[in-house]
C-alpha atoms as a PDB file:
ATOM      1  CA  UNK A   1     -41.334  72.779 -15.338  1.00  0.00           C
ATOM      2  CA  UNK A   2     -44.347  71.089 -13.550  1.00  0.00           C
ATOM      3  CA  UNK A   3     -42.306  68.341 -12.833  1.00  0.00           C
ATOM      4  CA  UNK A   4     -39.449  70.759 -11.403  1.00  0.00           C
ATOM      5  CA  UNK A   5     -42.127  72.801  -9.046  1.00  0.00           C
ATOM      6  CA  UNK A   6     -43.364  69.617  -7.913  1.00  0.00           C
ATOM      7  CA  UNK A   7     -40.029  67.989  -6.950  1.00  0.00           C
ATOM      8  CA  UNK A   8     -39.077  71.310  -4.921  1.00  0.00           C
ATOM      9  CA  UNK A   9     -42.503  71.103  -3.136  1.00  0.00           C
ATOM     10  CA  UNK A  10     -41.937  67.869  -1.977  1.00  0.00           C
ATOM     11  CA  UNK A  11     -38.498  68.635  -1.069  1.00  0.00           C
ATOM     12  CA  UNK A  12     -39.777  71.504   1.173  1.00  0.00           C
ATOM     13  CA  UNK A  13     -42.258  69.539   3.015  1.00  0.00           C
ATOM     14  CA  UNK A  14     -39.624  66.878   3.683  1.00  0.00           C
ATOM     15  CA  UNK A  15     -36.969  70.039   5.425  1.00  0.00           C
ATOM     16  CA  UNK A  16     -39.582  71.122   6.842  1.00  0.00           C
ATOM     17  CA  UNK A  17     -40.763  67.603   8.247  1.00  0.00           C
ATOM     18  CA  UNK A  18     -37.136  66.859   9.727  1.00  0.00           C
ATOM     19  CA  UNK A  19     -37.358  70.027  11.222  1.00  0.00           C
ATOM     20  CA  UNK A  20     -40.347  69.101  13.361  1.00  0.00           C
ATOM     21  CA  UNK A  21     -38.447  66.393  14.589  1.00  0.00           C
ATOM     22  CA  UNK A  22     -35.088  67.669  16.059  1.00  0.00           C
ATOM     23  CA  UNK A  23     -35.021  67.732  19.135  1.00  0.00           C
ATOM     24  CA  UNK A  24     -32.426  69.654  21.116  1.00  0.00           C
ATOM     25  CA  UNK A  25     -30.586  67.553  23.923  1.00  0.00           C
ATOM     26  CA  UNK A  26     -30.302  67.953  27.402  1.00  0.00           C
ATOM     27  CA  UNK A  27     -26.955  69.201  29.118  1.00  0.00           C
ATOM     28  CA  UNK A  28     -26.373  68.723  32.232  1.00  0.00           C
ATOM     29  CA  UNK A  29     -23.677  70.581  34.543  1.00  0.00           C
ATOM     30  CA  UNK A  30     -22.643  69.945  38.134  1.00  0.00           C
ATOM     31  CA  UNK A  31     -20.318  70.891  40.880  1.00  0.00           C
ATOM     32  CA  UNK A  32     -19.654  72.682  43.973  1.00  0.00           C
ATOM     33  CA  UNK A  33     -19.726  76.294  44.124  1.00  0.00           C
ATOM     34  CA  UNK A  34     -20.719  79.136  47.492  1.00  0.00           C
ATOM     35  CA  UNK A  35     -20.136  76.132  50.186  1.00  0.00           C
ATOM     36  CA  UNK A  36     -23.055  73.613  48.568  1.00  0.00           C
ATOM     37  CA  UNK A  37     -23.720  71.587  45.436  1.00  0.00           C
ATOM     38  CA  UNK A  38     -25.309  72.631  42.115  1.00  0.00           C
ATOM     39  CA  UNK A  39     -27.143  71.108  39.397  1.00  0.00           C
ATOM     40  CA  UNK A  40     -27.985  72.457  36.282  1.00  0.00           C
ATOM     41  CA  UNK A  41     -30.303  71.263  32.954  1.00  0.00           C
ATOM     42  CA  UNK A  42     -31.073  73.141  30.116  1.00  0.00           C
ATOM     43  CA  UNK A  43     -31.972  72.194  26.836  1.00  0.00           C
ATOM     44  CA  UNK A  44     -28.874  73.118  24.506  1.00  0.00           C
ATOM     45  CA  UNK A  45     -26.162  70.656  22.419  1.00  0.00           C
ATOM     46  CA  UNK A  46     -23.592  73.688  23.479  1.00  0.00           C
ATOM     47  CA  UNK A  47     -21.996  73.171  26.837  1.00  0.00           C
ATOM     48  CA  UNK A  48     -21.506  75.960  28.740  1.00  0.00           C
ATOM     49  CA  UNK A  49     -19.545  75.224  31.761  1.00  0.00           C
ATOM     50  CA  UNK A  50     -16.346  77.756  31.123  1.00  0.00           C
ATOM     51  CA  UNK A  51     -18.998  80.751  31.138  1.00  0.00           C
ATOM     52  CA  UNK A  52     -20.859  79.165  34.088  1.00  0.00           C
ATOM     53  CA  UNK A  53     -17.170  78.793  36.053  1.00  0.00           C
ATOM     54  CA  UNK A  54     -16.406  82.428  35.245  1.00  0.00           C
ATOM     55  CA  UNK A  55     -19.777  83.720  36.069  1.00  0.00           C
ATOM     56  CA  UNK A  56     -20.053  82.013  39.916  1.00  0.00           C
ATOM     57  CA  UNK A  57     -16.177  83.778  40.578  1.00  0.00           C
ATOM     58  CA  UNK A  58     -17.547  87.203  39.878  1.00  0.00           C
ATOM     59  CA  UNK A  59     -20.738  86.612  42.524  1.00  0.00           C
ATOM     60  CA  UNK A  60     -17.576  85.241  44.829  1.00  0.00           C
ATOM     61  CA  UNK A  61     -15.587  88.342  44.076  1.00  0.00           C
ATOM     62  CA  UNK A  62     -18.251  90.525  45.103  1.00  0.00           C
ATOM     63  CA  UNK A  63     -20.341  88.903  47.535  1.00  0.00           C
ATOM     64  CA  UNK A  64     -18.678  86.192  48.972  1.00  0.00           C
ATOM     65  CA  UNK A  65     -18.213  86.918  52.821  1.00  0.00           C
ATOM     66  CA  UNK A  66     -15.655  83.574  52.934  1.00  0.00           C
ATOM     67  CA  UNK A  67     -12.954  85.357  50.555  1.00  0.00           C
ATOM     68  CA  UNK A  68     -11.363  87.944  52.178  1.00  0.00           C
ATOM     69  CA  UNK A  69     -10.620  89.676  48.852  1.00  0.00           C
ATOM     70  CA  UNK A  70     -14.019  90.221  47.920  1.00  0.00           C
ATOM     71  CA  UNK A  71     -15.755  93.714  47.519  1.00  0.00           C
ATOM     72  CA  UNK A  72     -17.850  93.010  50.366  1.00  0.00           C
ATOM     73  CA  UNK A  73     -14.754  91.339  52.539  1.00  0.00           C
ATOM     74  CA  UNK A  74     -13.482  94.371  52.122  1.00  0.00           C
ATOM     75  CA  UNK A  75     -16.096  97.056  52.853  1.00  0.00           C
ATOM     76  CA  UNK A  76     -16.437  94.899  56.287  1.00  0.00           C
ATOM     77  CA  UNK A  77     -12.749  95.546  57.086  1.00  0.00           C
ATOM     78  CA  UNK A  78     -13.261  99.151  56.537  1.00  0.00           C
ATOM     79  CA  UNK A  79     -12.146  99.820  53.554  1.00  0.00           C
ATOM     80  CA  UNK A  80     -13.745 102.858  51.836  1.00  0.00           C
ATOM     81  CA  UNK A  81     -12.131 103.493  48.593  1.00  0.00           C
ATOM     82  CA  UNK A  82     -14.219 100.220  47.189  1.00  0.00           C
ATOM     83  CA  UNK A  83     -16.383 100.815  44.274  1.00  0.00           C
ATOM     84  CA  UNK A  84     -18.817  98.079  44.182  1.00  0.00           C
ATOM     85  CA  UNK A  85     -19.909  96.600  40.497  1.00  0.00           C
ATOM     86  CA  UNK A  86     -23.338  96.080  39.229  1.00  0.00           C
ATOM     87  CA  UNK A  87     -23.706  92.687  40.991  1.00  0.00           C
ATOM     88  CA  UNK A  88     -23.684  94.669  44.522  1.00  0.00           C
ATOM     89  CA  UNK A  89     -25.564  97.350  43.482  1.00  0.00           C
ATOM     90  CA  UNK A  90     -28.618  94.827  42.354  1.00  0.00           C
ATOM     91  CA  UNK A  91     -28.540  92.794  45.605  1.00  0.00           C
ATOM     92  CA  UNK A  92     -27.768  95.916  47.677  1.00  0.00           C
ATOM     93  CA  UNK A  93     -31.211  96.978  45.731  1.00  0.00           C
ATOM     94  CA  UNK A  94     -33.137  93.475  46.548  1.00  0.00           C
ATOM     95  CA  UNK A  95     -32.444  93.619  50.022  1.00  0.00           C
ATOM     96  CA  UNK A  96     -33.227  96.959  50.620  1.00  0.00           C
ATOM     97  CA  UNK A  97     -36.374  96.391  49.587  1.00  0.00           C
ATOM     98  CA  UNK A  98     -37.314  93.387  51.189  1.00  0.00           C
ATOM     99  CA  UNK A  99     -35.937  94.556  54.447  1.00  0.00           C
ATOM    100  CA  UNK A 100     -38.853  97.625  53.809  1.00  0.00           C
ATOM    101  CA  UNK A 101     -41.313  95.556  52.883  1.00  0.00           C
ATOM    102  CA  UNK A 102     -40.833  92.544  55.925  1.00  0.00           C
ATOM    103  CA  UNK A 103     -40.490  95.490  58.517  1.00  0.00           C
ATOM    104  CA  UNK A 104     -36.496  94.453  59.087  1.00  0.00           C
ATOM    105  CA  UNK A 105     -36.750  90.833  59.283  1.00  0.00           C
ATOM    106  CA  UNK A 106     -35.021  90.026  56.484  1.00  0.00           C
ATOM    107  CA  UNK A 107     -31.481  92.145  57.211  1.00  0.00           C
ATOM    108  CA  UNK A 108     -27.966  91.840  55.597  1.00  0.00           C
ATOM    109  CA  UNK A 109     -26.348  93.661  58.832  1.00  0.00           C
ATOM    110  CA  UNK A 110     -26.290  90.489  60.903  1.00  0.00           C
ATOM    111  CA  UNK A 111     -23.330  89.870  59.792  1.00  0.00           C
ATOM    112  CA  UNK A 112     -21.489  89.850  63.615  1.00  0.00           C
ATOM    113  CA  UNK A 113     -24.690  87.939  64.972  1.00  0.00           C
ATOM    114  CA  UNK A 114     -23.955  85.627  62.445  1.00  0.00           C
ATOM    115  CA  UNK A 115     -20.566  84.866  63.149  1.00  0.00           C
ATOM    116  CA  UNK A 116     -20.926  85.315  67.018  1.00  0.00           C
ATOM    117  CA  UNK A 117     -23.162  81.867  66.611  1.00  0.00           C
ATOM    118  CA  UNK A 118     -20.686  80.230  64.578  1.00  0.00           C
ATOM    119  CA  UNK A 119     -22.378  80.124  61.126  1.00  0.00           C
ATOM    120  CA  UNK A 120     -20.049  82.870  59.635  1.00  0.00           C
ATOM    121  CA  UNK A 121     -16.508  83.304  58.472  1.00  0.00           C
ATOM    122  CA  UNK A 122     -16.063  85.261  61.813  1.00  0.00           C
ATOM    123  CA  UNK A 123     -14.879  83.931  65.221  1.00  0.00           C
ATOM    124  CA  UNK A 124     -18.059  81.841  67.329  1.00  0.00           C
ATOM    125  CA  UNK A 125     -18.597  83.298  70.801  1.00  0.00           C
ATOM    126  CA  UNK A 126     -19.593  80.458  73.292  1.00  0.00           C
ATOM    127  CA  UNK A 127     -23.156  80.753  74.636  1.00  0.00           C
ATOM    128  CA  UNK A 128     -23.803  84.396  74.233  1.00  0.00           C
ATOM    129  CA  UNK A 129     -25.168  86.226  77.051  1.00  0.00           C
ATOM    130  CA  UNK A 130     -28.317  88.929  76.607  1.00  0.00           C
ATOM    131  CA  UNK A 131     -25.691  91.783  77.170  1.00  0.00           C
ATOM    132  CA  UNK A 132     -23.541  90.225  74.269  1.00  0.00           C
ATOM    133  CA  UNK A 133     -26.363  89.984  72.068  1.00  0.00           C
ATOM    134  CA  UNK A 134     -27.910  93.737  72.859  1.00  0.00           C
ATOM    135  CA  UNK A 135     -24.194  94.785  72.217  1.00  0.00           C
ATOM    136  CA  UNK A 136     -24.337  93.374  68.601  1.00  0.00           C
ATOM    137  CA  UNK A 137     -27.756  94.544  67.421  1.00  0.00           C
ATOM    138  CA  UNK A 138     -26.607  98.150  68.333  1.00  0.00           C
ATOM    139  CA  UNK A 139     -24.869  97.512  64.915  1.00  0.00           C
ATOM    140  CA  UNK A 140     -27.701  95.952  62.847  1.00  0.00           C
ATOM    141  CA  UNK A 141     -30.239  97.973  60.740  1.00  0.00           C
ATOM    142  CA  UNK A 142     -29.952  98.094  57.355  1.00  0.00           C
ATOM    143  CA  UNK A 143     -31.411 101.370  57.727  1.00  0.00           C
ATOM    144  CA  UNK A 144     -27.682 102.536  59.034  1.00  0.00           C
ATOM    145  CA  UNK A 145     -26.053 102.057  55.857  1.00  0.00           C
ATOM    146  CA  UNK A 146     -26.171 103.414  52.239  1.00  0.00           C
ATOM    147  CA  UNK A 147     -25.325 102.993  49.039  1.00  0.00           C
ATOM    148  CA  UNK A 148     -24.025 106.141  47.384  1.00  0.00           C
ATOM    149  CA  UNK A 149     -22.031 106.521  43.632  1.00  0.00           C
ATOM    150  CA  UNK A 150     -21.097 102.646  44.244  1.00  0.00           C
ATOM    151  CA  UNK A 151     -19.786 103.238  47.674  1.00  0.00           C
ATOM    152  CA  UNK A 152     -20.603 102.251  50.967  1.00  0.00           C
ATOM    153  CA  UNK A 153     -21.359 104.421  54.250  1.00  0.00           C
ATOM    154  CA  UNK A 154     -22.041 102.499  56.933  1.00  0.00           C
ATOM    155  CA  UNK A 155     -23.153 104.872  60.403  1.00  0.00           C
ATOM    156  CA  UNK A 156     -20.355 102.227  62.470  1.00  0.00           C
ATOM    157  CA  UNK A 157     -17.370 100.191  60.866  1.00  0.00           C
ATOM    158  CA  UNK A 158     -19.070  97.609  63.431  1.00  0.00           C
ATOM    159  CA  UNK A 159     -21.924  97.165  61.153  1.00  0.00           C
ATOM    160  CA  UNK A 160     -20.729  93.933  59.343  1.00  0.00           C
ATOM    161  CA  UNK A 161     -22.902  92.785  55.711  1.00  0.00           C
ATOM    162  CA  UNK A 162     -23.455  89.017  55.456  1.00  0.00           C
ATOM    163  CA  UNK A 163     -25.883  88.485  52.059  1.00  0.00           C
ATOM    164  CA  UNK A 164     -25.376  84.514  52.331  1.00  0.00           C
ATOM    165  CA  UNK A 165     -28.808  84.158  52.910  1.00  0.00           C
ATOM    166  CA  UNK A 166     -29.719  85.155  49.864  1.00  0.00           C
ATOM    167  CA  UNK A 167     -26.760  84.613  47.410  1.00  0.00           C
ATOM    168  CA  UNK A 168     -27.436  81.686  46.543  1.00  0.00           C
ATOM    169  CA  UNK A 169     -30.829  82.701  44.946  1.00  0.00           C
ATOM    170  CA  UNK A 170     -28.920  85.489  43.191  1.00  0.00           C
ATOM    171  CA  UNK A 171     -26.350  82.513  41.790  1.00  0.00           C
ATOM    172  CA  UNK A 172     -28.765  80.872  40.156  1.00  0.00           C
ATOM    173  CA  UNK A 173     -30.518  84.134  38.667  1.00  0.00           C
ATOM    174  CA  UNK A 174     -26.958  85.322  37.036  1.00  0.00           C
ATOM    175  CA  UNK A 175     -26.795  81.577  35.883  1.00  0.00           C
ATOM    176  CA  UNK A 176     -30.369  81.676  34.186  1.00  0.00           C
ATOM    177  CA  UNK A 177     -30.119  85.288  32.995  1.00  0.00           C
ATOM    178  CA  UNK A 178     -27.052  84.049  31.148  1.00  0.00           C
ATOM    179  CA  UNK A 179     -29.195  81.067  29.678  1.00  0.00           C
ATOM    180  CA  UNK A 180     -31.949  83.532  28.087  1.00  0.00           C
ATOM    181  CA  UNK A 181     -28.864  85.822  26.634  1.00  0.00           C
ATOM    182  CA  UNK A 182     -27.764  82.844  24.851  1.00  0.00           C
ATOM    183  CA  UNK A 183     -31.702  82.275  23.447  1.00  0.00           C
ATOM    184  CA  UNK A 184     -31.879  78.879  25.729  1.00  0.00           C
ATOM    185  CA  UNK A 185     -35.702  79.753  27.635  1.00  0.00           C
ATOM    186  CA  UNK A 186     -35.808  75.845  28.914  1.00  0.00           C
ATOM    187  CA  UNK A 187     -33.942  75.135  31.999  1.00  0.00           C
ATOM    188  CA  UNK A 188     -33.230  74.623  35.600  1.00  0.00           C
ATOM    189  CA  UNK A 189     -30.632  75.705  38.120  1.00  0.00           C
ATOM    190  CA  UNK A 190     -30.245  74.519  41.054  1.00  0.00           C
ATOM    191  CA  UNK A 191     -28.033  75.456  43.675  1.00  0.00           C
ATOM    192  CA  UNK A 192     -28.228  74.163  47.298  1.00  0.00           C
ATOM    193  CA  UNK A 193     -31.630  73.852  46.483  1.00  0.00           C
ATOM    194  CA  UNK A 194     -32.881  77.463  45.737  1.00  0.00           C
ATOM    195  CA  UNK A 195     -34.154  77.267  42.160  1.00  0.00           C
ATOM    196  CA  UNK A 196     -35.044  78.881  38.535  1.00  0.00           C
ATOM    197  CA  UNK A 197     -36.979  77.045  36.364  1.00  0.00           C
ATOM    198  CA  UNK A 198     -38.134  78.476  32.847  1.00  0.00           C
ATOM    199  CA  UNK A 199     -39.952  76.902  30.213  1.00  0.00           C
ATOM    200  CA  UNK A 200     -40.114  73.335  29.606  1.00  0.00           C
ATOM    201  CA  UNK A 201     -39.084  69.541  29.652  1.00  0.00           C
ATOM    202  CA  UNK A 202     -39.513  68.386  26.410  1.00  0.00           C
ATOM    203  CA  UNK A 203     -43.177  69.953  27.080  1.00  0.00           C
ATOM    204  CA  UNK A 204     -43.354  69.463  30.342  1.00  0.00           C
ATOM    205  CA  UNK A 205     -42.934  71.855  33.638  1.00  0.00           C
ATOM    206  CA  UNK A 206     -39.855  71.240  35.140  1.00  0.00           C
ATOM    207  CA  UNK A 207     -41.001  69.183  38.261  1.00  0.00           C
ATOM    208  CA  UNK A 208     -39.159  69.921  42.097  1.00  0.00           C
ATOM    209  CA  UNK A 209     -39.647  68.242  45.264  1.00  0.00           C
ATOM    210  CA  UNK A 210     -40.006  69.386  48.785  1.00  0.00           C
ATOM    211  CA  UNK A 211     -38.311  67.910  51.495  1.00  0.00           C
ATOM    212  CA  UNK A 212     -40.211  66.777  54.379  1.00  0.00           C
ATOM    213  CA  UNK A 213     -38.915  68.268  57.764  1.00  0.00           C
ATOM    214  CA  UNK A 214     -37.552  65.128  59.308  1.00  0.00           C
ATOM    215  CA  UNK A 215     -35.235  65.961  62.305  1.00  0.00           C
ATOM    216  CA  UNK A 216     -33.526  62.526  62.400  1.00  0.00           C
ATOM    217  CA  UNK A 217     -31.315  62.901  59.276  1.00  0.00           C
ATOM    218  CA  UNK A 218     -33.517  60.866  57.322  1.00  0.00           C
ATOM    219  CA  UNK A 219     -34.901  62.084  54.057  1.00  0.00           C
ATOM    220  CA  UNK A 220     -38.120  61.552  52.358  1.00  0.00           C
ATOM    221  CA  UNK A 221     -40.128  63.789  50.074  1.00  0.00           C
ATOM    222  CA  UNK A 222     -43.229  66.008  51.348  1.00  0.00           C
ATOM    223  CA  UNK A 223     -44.748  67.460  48.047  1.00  0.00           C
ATOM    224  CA  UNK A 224     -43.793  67.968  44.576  1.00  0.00           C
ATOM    225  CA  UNK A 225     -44.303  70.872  42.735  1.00  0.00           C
ATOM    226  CA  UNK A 226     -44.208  72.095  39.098  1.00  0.00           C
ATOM    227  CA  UNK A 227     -42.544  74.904  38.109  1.00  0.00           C
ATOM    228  CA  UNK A 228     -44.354  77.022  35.437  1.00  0.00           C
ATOM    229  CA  UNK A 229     -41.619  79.635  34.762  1.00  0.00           C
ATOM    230  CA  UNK A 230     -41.184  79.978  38.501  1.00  0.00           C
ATOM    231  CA  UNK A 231     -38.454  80.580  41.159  1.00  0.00           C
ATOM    232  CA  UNK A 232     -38.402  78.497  44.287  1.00  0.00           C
ATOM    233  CA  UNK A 233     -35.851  78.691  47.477  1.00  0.00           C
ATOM    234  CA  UNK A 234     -36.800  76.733  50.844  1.00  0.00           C
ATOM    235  CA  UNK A 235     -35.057  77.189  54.255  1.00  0.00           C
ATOM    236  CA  UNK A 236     -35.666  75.414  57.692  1.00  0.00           C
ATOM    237  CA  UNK A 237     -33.815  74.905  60.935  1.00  0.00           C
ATOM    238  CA  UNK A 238     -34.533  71.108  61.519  1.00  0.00           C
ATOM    239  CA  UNK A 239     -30.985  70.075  59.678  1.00  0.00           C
ATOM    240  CA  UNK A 240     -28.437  73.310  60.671  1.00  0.00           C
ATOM    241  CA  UNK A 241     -27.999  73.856  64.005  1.00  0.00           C
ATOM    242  CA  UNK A 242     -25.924  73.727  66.852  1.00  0.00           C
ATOM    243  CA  UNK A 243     -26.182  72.583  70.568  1.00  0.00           C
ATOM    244  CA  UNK A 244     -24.489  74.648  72.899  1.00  0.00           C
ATOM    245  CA  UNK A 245     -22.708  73.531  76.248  1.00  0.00           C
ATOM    246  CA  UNK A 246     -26.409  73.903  78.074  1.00  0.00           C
ATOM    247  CA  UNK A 247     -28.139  71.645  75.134  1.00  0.00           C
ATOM    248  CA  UNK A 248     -29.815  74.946  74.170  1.00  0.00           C
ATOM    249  CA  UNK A 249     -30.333  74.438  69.652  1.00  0.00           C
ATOM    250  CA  UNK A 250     -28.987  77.306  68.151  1.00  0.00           C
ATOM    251  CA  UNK A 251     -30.501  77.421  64.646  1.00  0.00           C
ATOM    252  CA  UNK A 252     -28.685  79.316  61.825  1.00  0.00           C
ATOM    253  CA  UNK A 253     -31.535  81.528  61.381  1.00  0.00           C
ATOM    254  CA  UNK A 254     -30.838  84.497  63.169  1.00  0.00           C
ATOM    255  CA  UNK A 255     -34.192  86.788  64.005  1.00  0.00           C
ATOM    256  CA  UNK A 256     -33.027  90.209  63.024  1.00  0.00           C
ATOM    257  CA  UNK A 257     -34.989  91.838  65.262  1.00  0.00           C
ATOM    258  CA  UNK A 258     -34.203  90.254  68.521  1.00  0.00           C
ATOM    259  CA  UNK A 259     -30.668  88.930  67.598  1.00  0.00           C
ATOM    260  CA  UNK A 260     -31.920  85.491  68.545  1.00  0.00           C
ATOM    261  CA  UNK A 261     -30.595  81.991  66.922  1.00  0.00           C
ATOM    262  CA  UNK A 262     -34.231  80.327  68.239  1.00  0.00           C
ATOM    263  CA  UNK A 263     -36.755  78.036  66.351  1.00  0.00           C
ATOM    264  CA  UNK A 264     -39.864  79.639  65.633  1.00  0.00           C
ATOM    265  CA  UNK A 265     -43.070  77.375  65.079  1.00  0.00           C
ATOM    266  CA  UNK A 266     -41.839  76.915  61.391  1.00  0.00           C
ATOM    267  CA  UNK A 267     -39.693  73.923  60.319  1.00  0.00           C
ATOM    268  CA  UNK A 268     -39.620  74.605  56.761  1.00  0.00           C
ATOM    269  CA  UNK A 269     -40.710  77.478  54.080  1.00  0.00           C
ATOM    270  CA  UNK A 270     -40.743  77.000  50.204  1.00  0.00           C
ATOM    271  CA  UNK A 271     -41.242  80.261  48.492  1.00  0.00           C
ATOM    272  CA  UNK A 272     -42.058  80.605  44.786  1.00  0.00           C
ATOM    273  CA  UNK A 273     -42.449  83.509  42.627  1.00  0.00           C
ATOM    274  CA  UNK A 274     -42.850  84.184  38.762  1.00  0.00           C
ATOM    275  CA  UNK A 275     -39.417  86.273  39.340  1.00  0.00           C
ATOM    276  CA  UNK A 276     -35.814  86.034  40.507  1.00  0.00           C
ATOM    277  CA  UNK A 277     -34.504  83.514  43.104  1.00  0.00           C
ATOM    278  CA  UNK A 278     -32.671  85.936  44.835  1.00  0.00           C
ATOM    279  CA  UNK A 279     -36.117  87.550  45.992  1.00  0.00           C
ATOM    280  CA  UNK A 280     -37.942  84.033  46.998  1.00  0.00           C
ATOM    281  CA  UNK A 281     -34.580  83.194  49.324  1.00  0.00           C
ATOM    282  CA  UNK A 282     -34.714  86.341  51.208  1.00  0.00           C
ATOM    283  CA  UNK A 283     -38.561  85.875  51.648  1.00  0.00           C
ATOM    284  CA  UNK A 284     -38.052  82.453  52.672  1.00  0.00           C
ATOM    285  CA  UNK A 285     -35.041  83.753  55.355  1.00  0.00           C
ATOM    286  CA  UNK A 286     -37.647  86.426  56.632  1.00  0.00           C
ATOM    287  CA  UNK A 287     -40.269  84.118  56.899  1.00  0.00           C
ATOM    288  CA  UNK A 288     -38.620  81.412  59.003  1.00  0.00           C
ATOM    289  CA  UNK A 289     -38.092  83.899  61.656  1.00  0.00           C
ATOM    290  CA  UNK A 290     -41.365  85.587  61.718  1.00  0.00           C
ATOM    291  CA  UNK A 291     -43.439  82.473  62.318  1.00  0.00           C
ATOM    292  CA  UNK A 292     -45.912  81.096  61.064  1.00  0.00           C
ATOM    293  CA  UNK A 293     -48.784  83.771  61.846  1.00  0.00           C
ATOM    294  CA  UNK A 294     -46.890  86.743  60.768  1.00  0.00           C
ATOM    295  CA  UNK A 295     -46.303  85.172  57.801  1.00  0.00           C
ATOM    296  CA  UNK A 296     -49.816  84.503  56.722  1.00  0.00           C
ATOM    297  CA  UNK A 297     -50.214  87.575  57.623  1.00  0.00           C
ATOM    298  CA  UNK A 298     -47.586  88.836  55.071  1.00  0.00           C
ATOM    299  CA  UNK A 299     -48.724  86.855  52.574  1.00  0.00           C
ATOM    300  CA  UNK A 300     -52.488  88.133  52.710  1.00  0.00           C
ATOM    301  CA  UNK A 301     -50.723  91.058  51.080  1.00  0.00           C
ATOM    302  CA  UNK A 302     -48.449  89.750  48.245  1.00  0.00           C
ATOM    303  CA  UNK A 303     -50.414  87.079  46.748  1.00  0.00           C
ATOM    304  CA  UNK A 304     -47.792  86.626  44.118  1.00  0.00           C
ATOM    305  CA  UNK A 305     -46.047  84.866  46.772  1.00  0.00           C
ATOM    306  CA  UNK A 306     -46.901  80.997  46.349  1.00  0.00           C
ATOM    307  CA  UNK A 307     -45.438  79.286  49.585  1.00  0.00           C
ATOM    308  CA  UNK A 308     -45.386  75.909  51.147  1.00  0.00           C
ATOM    309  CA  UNK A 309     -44.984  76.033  54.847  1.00  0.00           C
ATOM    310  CA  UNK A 310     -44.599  73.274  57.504  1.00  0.00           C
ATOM    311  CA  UNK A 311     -44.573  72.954  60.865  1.00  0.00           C
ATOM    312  CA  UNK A 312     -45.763  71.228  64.177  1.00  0.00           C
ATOM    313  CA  UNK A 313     -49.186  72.093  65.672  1.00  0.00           C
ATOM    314  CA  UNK A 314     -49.764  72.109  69.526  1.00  0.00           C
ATOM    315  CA  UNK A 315     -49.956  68.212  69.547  1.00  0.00           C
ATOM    316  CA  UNK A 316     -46.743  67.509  67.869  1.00  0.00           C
ATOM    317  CA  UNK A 317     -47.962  66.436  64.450  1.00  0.00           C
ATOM    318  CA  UNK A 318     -46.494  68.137  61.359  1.00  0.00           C
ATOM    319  CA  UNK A 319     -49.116  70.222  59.626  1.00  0.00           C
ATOM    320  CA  UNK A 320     -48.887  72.103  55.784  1.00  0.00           C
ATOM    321  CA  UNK A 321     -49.831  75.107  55.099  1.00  0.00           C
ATOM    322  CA  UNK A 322     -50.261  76.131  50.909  1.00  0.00           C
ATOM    323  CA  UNK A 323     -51.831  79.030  49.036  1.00  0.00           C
END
């Protein structure tokens, strides 16, 4: 009987020993999805990429300004009779709030402004005059449209949504909130470079690098940064633009409160929070159009924004900013 009790001890420490040592492996899933690339890594032997497929066509069929059967495709058509599911309502909810909170810089109803500088699925207007312009923001203001029993009433069927700046971020949240359903808390997604990292590497923080702002095409790295359970999105102006017939750059960053496609003092802005992507991307949008002093100024009151922000000082020479 001693013999038996021993034998069954020493089995248990040996389970228990091989447990220690499995290790789960990394999967890794890419592809193009929302007009960009996306990488994903999470530490799982099951692969997911059916779910993950299915998952990024319900963002497109609500959100996706590019498919003109989508929920919000069709709200900016005019159609009223659309009841909007609970992926609209929470980004409808997210930018609501940051549009309060960054006094209207950050604004889905640039929609037309958007398209009228050719970065939109609507028709480019050629070197828009300051009457054109003043004629378009009569239709912008979030603040003109609401969300009511999963419809929308917008004050003019001229007010046009466009949430690309920030769907992306919400991609990769639906993608990581589906991770932590399945019980998988270490990964990283990764779409067009707005990103959710949770947990761990095999015990490390999921390391991410910045790009530095180089405006002749080349690419080289200006910081990395480790994630600890973080979100992260960056935008700048040095790589998307356009150059109209008077060599004027049009940046795709349209200032929501002047209606202007101009560069502000900021090249680039990382944004990371210990929250959703969606949220860091729309800070990052807002930010890049209110300049680099507003945005310090911004940040003196949410310190649970973590930002790295670069840009050229009077004598030409690319400075960073971090808190």
């Amino acid at each position: 009987m001693i013999k038996k009790v021993a034998f069954i001890g020493v089995l248990l420490l040996l389970m228990i020993a091989c447990k220690k040592e499995v290790t789960l492996n990394e999967t890794k899933l890419e592809g193009g999805v929302f007009g960009t690339t996306y990488h994903i890594t999470y530490l799982s032997d099951v692969d997911y990429q059916k779910q993950i497929d299915s998952l990024f066509y319900l963002v497109n069929k609500s959100l996706s300004t590019y498919m003109p059967t989508s929920d919000i495709s069709k709200i900016n058509q005019g159609d009223t009779t659309v009841v909007v599911d609970d992926m609209f309502v929470e980004v409808f909810e997210k930018a609501k709030k940051i549009y309060n909170e960054t006094d209207g810089y950050f604004d889905p109803t640039i929609g037309r402004l958007i398209d009228a500088y050719g970065f939109g699925s609507g028709k480019e207007k050629k070197n828009l005059t300051h009457e054109e312009i003043s004629a378009l923001m009569e239709n912008v203001g979030f603040d003109k449209v609401v969300l009511k029993h999963r419809k929308v009433y917008r004050e003019s069927e001229n007010i046009e949504f466009n949430v690309n700046a920030f769907a992306k971020g919400y991609g990769v949240d639906v993608v990581g909130r589906f991770f932590e359903s399945k019980n998988i808390h270490d990964y990283i997604v990764e779409i067009g470079g707005e990103i959710r990292a949770r947990g761990t590497k095999h015990g490390k923080l999921w390391k991410v690098a910045i790009e530095k702002p180089n405006i002749d095409g080349t690419r080289s790295i200006q910081k990395v940064i480790e994630l600890d359970n973080e979100s992260m999105a960056t935008s700048g102006n040095y790589r998307k633009y356009k150059v109209n017939e008077e060599g004027k750059k049009i940046v795709h960053t349209v200032n929501a409160k002047t209606g202007l496609a101009e560069e502000s003092n900021l090249l680039s802005v990382s944004v990371r929070l210990k929250g959703d992507c969606a949220d860091v991307d729309a800070y990052a949008t807002a930010f890049l159009a209110m300049g680099l002093e507003k945005t310090k100024a911004f940040l003196q009151k949410h310190p649970e924004l973590k930002v790295v922000l670069l840009y050229h000082n009077e004598t030409n020479e690319l400075v960073e900013y971090a808190n």
